[in-house]
Protein backbone atom coordinates (compact mmCIF):
# COMPACT_ATOMS: atom_id res chain seq x y z
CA UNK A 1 0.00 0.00 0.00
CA UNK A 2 1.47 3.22 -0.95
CA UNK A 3 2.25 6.22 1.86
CA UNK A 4 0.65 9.26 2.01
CA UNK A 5 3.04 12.18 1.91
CA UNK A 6 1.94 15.02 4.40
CA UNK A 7 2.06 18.56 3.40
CA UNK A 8 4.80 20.14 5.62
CA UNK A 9 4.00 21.70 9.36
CA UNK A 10 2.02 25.07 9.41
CA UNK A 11 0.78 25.48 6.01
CA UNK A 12 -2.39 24.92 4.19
CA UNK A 13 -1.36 24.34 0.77
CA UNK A 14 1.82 23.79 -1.47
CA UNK A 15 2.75 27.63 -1.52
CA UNK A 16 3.52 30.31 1.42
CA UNK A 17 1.78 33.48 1.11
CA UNK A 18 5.36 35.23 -0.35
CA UNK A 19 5.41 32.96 -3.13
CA UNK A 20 1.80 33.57 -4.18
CA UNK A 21 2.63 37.46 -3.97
CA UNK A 22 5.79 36.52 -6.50
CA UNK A 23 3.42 34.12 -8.92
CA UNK A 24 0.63 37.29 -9.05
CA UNK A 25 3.60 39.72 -10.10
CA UNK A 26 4.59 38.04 -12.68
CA UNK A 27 1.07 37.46 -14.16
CA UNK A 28 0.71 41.10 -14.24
CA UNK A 29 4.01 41.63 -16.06
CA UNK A 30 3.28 38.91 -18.42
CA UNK A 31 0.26 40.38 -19.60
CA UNK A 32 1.76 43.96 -19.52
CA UNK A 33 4.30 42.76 -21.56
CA UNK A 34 2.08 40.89 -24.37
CA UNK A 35 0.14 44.50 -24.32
CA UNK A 36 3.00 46.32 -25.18
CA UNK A 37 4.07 43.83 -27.70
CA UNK A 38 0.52 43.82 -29.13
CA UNK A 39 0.10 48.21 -29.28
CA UNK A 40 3.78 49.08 -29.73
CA UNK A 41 5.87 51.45 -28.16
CA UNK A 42 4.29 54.49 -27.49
CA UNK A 43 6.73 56.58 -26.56
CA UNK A 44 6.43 59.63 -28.40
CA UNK A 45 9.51 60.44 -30.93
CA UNK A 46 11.78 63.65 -30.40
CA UNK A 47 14.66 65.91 -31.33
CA UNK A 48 17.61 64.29 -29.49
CA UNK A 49 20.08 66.85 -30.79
CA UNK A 50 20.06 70.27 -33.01
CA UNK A 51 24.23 70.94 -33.48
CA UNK A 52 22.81 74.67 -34.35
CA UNK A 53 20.96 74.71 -31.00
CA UNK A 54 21.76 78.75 -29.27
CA UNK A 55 24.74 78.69 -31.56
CA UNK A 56 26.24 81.54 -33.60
CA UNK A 57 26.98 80.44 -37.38
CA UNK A 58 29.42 81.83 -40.00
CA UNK A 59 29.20 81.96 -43.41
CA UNK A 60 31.57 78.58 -43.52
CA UNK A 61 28.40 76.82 -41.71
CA UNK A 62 26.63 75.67 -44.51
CA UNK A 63 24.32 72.79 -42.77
CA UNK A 64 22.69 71.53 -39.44
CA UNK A 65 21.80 68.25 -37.98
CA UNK A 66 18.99 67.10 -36.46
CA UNK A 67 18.80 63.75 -34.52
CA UNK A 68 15.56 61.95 -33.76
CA UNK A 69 15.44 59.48 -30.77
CA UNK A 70 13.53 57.29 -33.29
CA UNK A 71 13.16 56.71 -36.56
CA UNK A 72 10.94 59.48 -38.22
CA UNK A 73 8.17 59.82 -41.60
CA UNK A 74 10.77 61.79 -43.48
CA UNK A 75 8.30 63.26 -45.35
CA UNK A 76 6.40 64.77 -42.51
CA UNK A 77 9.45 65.94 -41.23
CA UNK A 78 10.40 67.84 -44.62
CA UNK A 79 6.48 69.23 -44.37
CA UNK A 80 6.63 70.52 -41.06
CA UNK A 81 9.96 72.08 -40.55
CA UNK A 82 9.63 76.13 -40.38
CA UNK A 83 12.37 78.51 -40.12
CA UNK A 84 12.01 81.99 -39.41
CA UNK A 85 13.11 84.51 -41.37
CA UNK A 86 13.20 81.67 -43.99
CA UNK A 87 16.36 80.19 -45.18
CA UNK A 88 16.10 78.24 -48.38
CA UNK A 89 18.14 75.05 -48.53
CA UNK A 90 18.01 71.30 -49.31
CA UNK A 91 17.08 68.05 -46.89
CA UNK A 92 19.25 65.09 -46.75
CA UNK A 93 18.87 62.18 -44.71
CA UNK A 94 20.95 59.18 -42.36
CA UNK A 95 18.89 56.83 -40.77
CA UNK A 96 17.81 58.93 -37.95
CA UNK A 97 19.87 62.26 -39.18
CA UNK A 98 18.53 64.68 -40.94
CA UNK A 99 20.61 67.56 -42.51
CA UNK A 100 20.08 70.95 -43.13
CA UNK A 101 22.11 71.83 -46.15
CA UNK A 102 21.46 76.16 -47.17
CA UNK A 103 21.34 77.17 -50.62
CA UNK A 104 23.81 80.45 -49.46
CA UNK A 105 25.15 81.39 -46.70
CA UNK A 106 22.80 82.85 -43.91
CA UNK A 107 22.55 86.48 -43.37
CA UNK A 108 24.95 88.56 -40.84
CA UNK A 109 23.54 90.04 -37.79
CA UNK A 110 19.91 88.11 -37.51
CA UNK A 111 18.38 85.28 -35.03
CA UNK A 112 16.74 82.73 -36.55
CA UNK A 113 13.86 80.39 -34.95
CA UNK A 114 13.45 77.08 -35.80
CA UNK A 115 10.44 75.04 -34.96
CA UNK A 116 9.41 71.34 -35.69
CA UNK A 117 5.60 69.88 -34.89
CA UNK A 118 3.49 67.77 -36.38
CA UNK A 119 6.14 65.10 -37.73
CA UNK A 120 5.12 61.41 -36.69
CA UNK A 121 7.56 58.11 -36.57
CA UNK A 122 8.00 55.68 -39.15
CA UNK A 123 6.05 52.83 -37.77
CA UNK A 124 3.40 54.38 -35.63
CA UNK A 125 1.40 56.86 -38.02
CA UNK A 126 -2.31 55.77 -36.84
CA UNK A 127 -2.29 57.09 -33.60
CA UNK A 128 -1.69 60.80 -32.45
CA UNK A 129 -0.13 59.79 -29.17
CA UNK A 130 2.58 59.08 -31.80
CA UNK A 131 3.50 62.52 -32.96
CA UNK A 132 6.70 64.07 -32.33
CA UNK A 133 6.93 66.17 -29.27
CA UNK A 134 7.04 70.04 -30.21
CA UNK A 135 10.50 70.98 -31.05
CA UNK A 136 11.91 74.83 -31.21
CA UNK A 137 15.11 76.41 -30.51
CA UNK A 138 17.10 79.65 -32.05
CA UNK A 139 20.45 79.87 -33.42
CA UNK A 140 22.13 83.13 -34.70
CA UNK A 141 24.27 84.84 -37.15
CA UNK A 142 27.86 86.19 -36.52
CA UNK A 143 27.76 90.03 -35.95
CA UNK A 144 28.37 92.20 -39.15
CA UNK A 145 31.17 93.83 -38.81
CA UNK A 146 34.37 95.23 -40.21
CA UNK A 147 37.70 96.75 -39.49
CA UNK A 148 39.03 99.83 -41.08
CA UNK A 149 42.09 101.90 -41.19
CA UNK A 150 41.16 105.47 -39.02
CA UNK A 151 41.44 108.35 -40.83
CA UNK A 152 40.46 111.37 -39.01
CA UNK A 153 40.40 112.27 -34.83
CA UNK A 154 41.63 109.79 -32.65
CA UNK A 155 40.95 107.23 -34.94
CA UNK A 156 44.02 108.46 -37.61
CA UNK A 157 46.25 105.48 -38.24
CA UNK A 158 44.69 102.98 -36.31
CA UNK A 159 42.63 99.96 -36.39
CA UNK A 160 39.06 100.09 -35.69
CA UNK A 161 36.34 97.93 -35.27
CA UNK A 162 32.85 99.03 -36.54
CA UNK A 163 30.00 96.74 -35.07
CA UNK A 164 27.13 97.40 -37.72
CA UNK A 165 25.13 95.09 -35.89
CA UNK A 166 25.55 96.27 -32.15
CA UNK A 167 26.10 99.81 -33.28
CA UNK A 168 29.61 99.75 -31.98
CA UNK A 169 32.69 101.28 -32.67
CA UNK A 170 36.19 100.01 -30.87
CA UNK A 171 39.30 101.42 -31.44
CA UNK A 172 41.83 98.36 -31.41
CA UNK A 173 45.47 99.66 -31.96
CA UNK A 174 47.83 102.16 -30.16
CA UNK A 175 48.27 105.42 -31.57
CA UNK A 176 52.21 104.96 -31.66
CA UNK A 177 51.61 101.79 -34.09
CA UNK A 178 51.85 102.65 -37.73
CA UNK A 179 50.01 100.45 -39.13
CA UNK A 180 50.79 99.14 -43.21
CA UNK A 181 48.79 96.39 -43.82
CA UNK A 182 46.27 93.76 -42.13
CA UNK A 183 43.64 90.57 -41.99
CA UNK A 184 41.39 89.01 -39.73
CA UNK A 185 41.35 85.52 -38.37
CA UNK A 186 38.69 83.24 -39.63
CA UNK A 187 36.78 83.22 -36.21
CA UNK A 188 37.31 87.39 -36.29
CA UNK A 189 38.63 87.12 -32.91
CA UNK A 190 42.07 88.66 -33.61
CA UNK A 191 43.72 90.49 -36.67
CA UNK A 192 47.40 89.82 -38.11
CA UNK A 193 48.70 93.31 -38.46
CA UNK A 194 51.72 94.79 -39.51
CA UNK A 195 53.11 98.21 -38.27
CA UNK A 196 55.81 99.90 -37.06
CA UNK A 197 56.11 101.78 -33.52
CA UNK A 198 56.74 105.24 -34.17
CA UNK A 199 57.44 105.81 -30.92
CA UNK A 200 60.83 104.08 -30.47
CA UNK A 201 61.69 103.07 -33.75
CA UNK A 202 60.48 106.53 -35.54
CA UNK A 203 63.36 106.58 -37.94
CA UNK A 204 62.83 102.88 -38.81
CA UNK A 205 60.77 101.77 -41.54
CA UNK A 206 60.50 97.88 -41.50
CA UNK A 207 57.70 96.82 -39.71
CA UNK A 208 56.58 94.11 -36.96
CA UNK A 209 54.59 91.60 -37.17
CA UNK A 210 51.32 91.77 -34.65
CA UNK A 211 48.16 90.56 -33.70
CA UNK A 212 45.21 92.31 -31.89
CA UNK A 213 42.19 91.18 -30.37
CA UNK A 214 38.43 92.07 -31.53
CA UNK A 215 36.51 91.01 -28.07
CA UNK A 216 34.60 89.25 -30.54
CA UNK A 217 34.66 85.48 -30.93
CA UNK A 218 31.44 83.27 -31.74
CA UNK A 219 29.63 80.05 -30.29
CA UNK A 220 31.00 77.41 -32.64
CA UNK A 221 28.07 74.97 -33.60
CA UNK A 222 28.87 71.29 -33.37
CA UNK A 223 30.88 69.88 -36.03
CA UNK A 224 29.25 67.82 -38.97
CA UNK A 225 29.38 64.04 -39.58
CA UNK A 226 31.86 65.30 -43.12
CA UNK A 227 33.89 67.54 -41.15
CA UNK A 228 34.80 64.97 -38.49
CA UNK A 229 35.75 62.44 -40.99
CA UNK A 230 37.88 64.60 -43.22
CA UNK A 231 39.46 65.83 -40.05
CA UNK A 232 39.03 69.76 -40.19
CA UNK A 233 39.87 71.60 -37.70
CA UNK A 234 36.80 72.60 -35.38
CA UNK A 235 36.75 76.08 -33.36
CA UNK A 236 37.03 75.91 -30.10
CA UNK A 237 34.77 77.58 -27.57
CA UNK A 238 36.83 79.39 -25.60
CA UNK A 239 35.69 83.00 -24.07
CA UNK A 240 36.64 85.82 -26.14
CA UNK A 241 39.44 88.15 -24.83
CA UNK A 242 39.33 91.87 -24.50
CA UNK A 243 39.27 93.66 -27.21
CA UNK A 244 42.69 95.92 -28.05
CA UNK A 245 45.27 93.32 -27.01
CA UNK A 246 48.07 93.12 -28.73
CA UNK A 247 50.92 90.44 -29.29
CA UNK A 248 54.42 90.68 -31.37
CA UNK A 249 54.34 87.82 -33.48
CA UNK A 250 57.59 88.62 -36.11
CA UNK A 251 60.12 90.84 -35.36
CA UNK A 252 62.61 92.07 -37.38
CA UNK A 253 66.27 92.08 -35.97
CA UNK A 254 68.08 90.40 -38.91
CA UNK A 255 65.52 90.02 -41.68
CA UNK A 256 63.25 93.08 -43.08
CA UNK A 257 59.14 92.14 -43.66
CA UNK A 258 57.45 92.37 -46.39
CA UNK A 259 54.25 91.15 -47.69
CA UNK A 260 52.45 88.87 -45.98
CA UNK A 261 49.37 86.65 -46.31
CA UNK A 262 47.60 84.78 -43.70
CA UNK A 263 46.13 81.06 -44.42
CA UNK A 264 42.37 80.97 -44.98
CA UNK A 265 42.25 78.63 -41.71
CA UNK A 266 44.33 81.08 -39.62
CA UNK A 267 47.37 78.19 -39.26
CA UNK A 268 49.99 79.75 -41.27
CA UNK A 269 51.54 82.85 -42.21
CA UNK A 270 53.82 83.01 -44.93
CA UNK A 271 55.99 86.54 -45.12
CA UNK A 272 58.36 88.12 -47.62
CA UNK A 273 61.47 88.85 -45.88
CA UNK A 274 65.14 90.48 -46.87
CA UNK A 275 68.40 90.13 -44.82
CA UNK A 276 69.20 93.75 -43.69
CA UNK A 277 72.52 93.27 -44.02
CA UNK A 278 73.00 91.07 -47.52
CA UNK A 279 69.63 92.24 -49.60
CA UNK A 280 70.41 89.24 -52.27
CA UNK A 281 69.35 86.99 -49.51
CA UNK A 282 65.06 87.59 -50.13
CA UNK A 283 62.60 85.11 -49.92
CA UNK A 284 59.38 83.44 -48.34
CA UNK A 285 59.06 82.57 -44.73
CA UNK A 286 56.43 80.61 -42.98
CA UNK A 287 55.18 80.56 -39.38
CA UNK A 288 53.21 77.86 -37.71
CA UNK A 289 51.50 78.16 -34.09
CA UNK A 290 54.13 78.02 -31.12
CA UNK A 291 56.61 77.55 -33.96
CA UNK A 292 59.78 80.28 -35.14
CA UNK A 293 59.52 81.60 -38.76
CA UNK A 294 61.33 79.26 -41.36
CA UNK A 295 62.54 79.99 -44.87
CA UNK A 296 60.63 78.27 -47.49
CA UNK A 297 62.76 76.37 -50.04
CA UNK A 298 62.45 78.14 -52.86
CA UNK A 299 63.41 80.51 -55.44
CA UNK A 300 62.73 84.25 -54.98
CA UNK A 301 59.56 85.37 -56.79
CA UNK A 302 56.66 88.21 -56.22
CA UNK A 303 53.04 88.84 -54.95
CA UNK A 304 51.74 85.40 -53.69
CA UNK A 305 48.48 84.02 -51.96
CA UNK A 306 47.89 81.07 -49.80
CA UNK A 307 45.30 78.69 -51.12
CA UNK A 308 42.15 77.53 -49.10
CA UNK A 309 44.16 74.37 -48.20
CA UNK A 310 46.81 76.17 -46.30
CA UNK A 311 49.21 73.98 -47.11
CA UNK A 312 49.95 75.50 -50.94
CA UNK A 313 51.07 79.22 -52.01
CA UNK A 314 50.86 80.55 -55.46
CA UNK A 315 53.29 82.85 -56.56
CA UNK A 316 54.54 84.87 -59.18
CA UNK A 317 57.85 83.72 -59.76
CA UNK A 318 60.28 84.26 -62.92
CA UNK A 319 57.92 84.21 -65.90
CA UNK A 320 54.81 82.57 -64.45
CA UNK A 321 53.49 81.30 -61.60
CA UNK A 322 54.92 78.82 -59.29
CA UNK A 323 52.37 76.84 -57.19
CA UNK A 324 54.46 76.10 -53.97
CA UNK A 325 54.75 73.76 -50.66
CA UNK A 326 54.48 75.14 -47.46
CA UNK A 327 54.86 71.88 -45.67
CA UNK A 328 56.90 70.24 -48.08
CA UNK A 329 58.29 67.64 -45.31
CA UNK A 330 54.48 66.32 -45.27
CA UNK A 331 53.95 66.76 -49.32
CA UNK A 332 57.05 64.88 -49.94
CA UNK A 333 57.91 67.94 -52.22
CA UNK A 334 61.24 67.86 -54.21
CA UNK A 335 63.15 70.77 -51.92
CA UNK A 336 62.85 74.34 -53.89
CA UNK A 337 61.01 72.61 -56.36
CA UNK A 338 56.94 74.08 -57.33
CA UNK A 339 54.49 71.45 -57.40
CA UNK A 340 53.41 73.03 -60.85
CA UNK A 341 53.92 76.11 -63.00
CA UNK A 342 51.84 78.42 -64.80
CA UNK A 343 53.88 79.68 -67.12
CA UNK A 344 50.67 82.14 -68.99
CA UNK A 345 50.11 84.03 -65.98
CA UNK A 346 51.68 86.63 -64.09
CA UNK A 347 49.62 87.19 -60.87
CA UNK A 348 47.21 85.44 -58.41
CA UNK A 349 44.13 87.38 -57.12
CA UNK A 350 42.63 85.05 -55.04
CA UNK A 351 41.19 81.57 -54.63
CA UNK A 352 37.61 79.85 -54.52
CA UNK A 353 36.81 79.02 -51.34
CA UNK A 354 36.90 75.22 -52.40
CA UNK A 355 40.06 75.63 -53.59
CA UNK A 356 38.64 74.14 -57.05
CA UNK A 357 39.50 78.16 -58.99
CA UNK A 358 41.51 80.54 -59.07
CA UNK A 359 41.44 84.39 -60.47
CA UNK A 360 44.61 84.66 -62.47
CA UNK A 361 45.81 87.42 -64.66
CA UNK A 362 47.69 87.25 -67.65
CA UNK A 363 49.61 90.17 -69.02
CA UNK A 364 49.63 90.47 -72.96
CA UNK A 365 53.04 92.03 -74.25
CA UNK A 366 52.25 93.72 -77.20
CA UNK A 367 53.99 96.88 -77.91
CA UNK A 368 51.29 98.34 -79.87
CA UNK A 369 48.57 97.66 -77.60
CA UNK A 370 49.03 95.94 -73.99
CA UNK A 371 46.62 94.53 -72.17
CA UNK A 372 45.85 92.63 -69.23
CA UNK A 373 43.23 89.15 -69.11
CA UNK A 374 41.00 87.83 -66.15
CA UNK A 375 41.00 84.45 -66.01
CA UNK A 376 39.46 81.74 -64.04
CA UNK A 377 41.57 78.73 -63.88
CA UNK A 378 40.53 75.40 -62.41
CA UNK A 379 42.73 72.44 -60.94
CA UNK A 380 41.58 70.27 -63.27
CA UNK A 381 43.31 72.47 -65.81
CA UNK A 382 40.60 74.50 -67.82
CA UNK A 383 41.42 77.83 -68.04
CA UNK A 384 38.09 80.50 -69.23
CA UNK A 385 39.29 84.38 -70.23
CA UNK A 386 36.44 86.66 -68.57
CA UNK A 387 38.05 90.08 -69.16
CA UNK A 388 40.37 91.90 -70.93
CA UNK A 389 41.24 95.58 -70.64
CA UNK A 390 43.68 97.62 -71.53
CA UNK A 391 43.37 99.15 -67.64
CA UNK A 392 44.39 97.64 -64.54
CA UNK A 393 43.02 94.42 -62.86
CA UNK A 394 43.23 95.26 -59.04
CA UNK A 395 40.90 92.71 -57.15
CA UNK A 396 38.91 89.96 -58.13
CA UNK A 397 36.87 88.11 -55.36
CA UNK A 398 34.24 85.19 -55.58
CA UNK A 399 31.18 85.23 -53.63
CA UNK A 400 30.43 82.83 -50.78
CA UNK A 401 28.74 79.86 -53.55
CA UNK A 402 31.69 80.43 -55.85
CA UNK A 403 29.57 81.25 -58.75
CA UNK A 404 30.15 85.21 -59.28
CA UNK A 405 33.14 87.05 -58.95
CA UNK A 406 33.43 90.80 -58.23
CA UNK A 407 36.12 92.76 -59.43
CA UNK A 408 38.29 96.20 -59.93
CA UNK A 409 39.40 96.94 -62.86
CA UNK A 410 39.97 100.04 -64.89
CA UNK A 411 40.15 100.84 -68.66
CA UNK A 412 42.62 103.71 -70.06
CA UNK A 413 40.82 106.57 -70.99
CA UNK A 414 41.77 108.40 -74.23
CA UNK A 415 43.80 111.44 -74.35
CA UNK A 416 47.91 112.13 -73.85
CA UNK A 417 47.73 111.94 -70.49
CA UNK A 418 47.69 108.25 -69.09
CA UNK A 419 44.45 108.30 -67.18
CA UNK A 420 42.78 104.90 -65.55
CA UNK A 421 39.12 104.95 -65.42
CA UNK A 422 38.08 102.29 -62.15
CA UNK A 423 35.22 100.12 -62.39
CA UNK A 424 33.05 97.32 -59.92
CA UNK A 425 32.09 94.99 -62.07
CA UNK A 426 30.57 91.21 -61.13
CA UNK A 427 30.96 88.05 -63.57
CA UNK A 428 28.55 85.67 -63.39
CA UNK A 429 31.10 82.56 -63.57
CA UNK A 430 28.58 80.10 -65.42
CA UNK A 431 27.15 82.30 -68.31
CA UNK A 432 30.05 84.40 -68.24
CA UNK A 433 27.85 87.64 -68.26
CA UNK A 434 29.21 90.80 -67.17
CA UNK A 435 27.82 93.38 -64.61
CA UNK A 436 29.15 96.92 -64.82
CA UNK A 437 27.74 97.85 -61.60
CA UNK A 438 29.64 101.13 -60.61
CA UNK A 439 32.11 103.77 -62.06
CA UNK A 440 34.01 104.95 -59.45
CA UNK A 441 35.78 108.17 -59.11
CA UNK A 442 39.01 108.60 -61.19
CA UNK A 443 42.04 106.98 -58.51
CA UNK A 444 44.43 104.61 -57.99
CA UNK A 445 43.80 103.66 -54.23
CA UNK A 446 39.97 102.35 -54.21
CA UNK A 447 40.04 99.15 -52.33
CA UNK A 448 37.03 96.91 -52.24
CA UNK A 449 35.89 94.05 -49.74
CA UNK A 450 33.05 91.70 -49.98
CA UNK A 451 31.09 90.87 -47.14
CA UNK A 452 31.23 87.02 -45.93
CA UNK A 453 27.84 86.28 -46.42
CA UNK A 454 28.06 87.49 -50.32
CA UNK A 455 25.25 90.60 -49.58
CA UNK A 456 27.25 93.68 -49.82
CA UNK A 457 31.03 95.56 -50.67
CA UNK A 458 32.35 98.26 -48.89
CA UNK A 459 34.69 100.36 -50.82
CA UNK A 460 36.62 103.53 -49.87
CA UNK A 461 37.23 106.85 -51.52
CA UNK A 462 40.34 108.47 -50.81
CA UNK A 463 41.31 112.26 -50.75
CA UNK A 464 45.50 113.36 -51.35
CA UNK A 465 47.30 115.21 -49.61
CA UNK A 466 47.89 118.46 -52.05
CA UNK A 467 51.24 118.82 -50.71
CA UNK A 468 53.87 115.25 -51.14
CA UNK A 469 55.56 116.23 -47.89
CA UNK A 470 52.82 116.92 -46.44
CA UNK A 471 51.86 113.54 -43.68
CA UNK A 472 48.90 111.49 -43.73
CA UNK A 473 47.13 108.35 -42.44
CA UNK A 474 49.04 106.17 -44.95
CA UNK A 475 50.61 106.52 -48.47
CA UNK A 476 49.25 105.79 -51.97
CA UNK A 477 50.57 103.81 -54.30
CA UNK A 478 51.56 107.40 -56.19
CA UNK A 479 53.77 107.74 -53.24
CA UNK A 480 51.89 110.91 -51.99
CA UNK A 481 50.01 110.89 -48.83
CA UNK A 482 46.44 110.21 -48.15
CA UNK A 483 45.15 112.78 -45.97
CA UNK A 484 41.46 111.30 -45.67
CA UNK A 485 39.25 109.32 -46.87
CA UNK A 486 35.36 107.85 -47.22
CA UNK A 487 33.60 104.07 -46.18
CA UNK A 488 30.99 103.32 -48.76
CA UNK A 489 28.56 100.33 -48.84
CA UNK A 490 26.92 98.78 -51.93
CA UNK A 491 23.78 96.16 -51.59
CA UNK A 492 24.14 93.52 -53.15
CA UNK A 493 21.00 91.76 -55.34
CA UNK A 494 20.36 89.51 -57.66
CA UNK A 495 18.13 89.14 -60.28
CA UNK A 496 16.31 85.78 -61.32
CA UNK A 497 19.16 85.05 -63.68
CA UNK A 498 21.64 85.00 -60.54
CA UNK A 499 23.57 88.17 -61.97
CA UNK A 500 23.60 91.35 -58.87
CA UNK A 501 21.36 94.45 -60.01
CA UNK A 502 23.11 98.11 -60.67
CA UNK A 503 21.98 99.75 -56.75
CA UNK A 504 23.00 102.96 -55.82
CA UNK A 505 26.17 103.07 -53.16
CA UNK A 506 25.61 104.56 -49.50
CA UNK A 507 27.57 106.70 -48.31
CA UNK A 508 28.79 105.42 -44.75
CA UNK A 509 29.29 108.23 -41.81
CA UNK A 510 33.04 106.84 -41.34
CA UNK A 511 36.07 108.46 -41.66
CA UNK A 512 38.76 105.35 -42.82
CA UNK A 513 40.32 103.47 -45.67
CA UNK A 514 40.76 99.92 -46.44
CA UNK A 515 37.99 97.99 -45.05
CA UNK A 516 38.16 94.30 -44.11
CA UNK A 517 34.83 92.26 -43.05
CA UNK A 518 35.75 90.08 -40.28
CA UNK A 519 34.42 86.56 -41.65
C-alpha cells in the first residue's frame, strides 16, 4: 500500500503566502508585456540633438543636424519644418539624421527660430499619441562687422572695429603703431597686423609683425558628420578676450618684412622677408602656431596668396606662376622645387573658397597695344578668359557659392595723359555675363571688400594730400600721402538670372580706408 506524503508543518497548501505574492507579479508583467508587444511602443519620438541649438553660425556653416530618438516619416518631417526669417536650402537624410544643407550662406547680424511639430515616426502613423513632441530652438548669425584703417580724430592710423550690428565702434590699436597692412582671423577674434612703432623706432621703416584682439569670438556649432571624418579643424569655444590686445608675433632684428598673407584657416603665415645686411638673400618665410619663422625652399619670386588648403602658395615667380609647398616635409615635395607652374600668368588674385578656382591674370606684351586678361583657372586644368582691358586688374573676389566674382578693374581713358578709369564689375562665372555695376571716381587707391555672407562691398574713396611732404594716415601707391578718406557700402541683389542688379552706393558716416569684413 502506498504512503501518504503530508504537506509540511504550518501550512495549508503547497505555496507560502510570499510565493503567491511573487506568482501574481509576474502574471501582471506577463500580460503587460504581451500589451505592449501587441500596441507598440508608445513613446512619443523627439529631437535628441540640433548641433545649431543657441549657436552663432558663420558663413563657412553651410548645414545643421537634427537627430531623432527614433526613426521618423521623413516626409512629414520635410512638411513641417519652419524657419524663421526663412532660409532656403536642401534636406538630406541618415537613418535617424537629418541635414540641413542652405542654398547660401545665412545672413549677418539676424536670429533665426526654428520650430518642428506635427512630424510622426516611421512605424506608428495611426495614432496621435505618436506625434513628435514640439520641437523649437534659435540659433544666430555672426555680428556684421568690419575693421578699417582710421582716418580722421583719434581714430588716424589705427585699427578700428565698426560693429554694424551692435552699433559699436572700438578702437583696437595704439596710436604709436603705424600700421601698413592687415587681416582678420577666420573666427574674427584677432587680426594679423603689420606696423611699425613710431614711438621708439620713428626713424625705422620695417615693420613688426602683430596681432590684436576684436573682443569678438562666436559660439561654434557642433561639427558635422563630413567635417569629423575629413578631419578639419573645429573652433574651439573658448571666451573671447578683451578687445585691443596686442601680441608681437615677427620681429625684425636680422631680416626686413614684407608682404604677408595669412592662411584661410588662420594656421599659417607666410611673409616676404630680406636680410638687412646682404639684400640678395630675399625670400618666403612661414610661421606655424608656437613655432619660429622658417625659410621656405624656394626661389625668390613676387606677390603670392595662400590657397584655401593652407598647405599651398601661389606665386609669381620668374615668368609665371609657381604653385608652392608650405609643408613640403608632409607633401614629400622635391626641396625648392613648385608642385606646378603656370607659365601664362603673371599674378594670383585670389582663390575659390573650395580651392577648385583661381582668379589669375595674364599680361599680354604687345607693344602696340598691352593689355591685361581675367581668367578663371581650375585644378583640373581648364582655363576661361572673362576680361580683358587695356586698364588695370586690381581685385577679383568670388562670392560665398563660388559662382560670381566681383572685381576692380579700370580701362585707359583716351587722351595724352595716361588716365585709368576704375570700375566694380561682377561676372557671373557660369554664363560668363558681365555686370558693370559702378564707375568709381578717377584713382588709384579704391580698395574693395566683400562681405562674408556674399550681400554687400564696402569700398573707400580716398582724398590726397595736395602737398607730397605733407603727412597722412598712410601713403598711396603714387607715393603721396592720403590725408582722408570715405567708407561706402553697396547692396548687393540679384536678379532671377543669378547676376547682382546696378543699386546705388551709401555713403557710410566713417572716416577710414581699407575695409576688411571680419568673416
Amino acid at each position: 500500500m502506498a504512503r501518504r506524503i503530508a504537506p509540511p508543518t504550518g501550512s495549508s497548501g503547497w505555496l507560502q503566502p510570499l510565493d503567491r505574492v511573487a506568482w501574481l507579479m509576474m502574471a501582471v508583467l506577463l500580460v503587460l508585456t504581451g500589451l505592449l508587444l501587441a500596441g507598440g511602443d508608445h513613446a512619443s519620438p523627439r529631437v535628441r540633438d540640433f548641433s545649431w541649438d543657441g549657436r552663432q553660425v558663420g558663413a563657412e556653416d553651410r548645414a545643421f543636424l537634427m537627430t531623432f530618438s527614433r526613426p521618423m516619416d521623413r516626409q512629414s518631417v520635410e512638411q513641417n519644418l519652419r524657419i524663421e526669417p526663412p532660409l532656403s536650402g536642401r534636406i538630406s537624410w541618415a537613418g535617424r539624421r537629418m541635414a540641413y544643407t542652405l542654398d547660401t550662406p545665412a545672413p549677418y547680424g539676424t536670429e533665426y527660430q526654428v520650430r518642428l511639430q506635427g512630424a510622426r515616426d516611421r512605424f506608428n502613423q495611426s495614432t496621435d499619441t505618436n506625434l513628435l513632441q514640439p520641437f523649437e530652438s534659435s540659433f544666430k548669425t555672426r555680428d556684421r562687422a568690419f575693421v578699417y584703417l582710421g582716418a580722421e580724430g583719434d581714430e588716424a592710423g589705427r585699427l578700428v572695429l565698426q560693429n554694424l550690428t551692435r552699433d559699436e565702434k572700438t578702437i583696437l590699436t595704439p596710436a604709436d603703431l603705424g600700421i601698413f597692412d592687415y587681416e582678420p582671423y577666420p573666427e574674427g577674434d584677432r587680426i594679423l597686423f603689420s606696423a611699425v612703432d613710431r614711438k621708439h623706432r620713428a626713424d625705422d621703416i620695417s615693420p613688426f609683425l602683430y596681432t590684436v584682439t576684436t573682443g569678438l569670438l562666436p559660439e561654434a556649432p557642433a561639427p558635422t558628420i563630413s567635417q569629423i571624418k575629413a578631419g578639419e579643424r573645429v573652433r574651439s569655444d573658448r571666451a573671447p578676450q578683451p578687445a585691443g590686445i596686442v601680441q608681437l608675433v615677427l620681429g625684425d632684428n636680422e631680416y626686413q618684412n614684407l608682404k604677408f598673407d595669412l592662411s584661410p584657416d588662420g594656421q599659417r603665415i607666410a611673409v616676404q622677408r630680406v636680410n638687412r645686411q646682404n639684400p640678395a638673400e630675399f625670400g618666403l618665410w612661414v610661421i606655424e602656431p608656437g613655432e619660429p619663422a622658417k625659410p621656405v625652399p624656394t626661389e625668390p619670386g613676387g606677390d603670392f596668396v595662400i590657397a584655401p588648403d593652407g598647405k599651398t602658395i601661389a606665386m609669381a615667380q620668374g615668368e609665371g606662376m609657381a604653385i608652392l609647398s608650405l609643408t613640403p616635409e608632409e607633401d614629400a615635395a622635391e626641396e625648392g622645387k613648385p608642385l606646378d607652374f603656370l607659365p601664362k600668368y603673371g599674378l594670383a588674385l585670389s582663390f575659390s573658397k573650395d580651392g577648385a578656382a583661381a582668379a589669375m591674370v595674364r599680361f599680354n606684351r604687345d607693344p602696340q597695344n598691352p593689355t591685361r586678361s581675367l581668367f578663371l583657372v581650375t585644378n583640373q586644368g581648364q582655363e576661361k578668359e572673362l576680361l580683358t582691358t587695356d586698364g588695370s586688374i586690381f581685385t577679383a573676389q568670388f562670392d560665398p557659392t563660388n559662382s560670381l566674382l566681383y572685381c576692380l578693374v579700370s580701362t585707359r581713358l583716351p587722351g595724352d595723359i595716361y588716365v585709368e578709369q576704375p570700375y566694380l564689375v561682377a561676372i557671373n562665372l557660369k554664363s560668363g555675363i558681365r555686370t558693370d555695376l559702378l564707375k568709381l571716381p578717377i584713382q588709384r587707391d579704391i580698395q574693395i571688400a566683400l562681405a562674408p555672407d556674399g550681400l554687400g562691398l564696402l569700398f573707400d574713396q580716398v582724398v590726397s594730400a595736395s602737398d607730397t611732404t605733407e603727412e597722412g594716415i598712410a601713403q598711396g601707391s603714387d607715393g603721396r600721402a592720403i590725408a582722408t578718406s570715405r567708407l561706402w557700402f553697396l547692396p548687393l541683389q540679384l536678379d532671377d538670372e543669378g547676376n547682382p542688379q546696378k543699386v546705388a552706393p551709401q555713403p557710410l558716416a566713417v572716416a577710414g580706408l581699407r575695409p576688411r569684413w571680419l568673416p
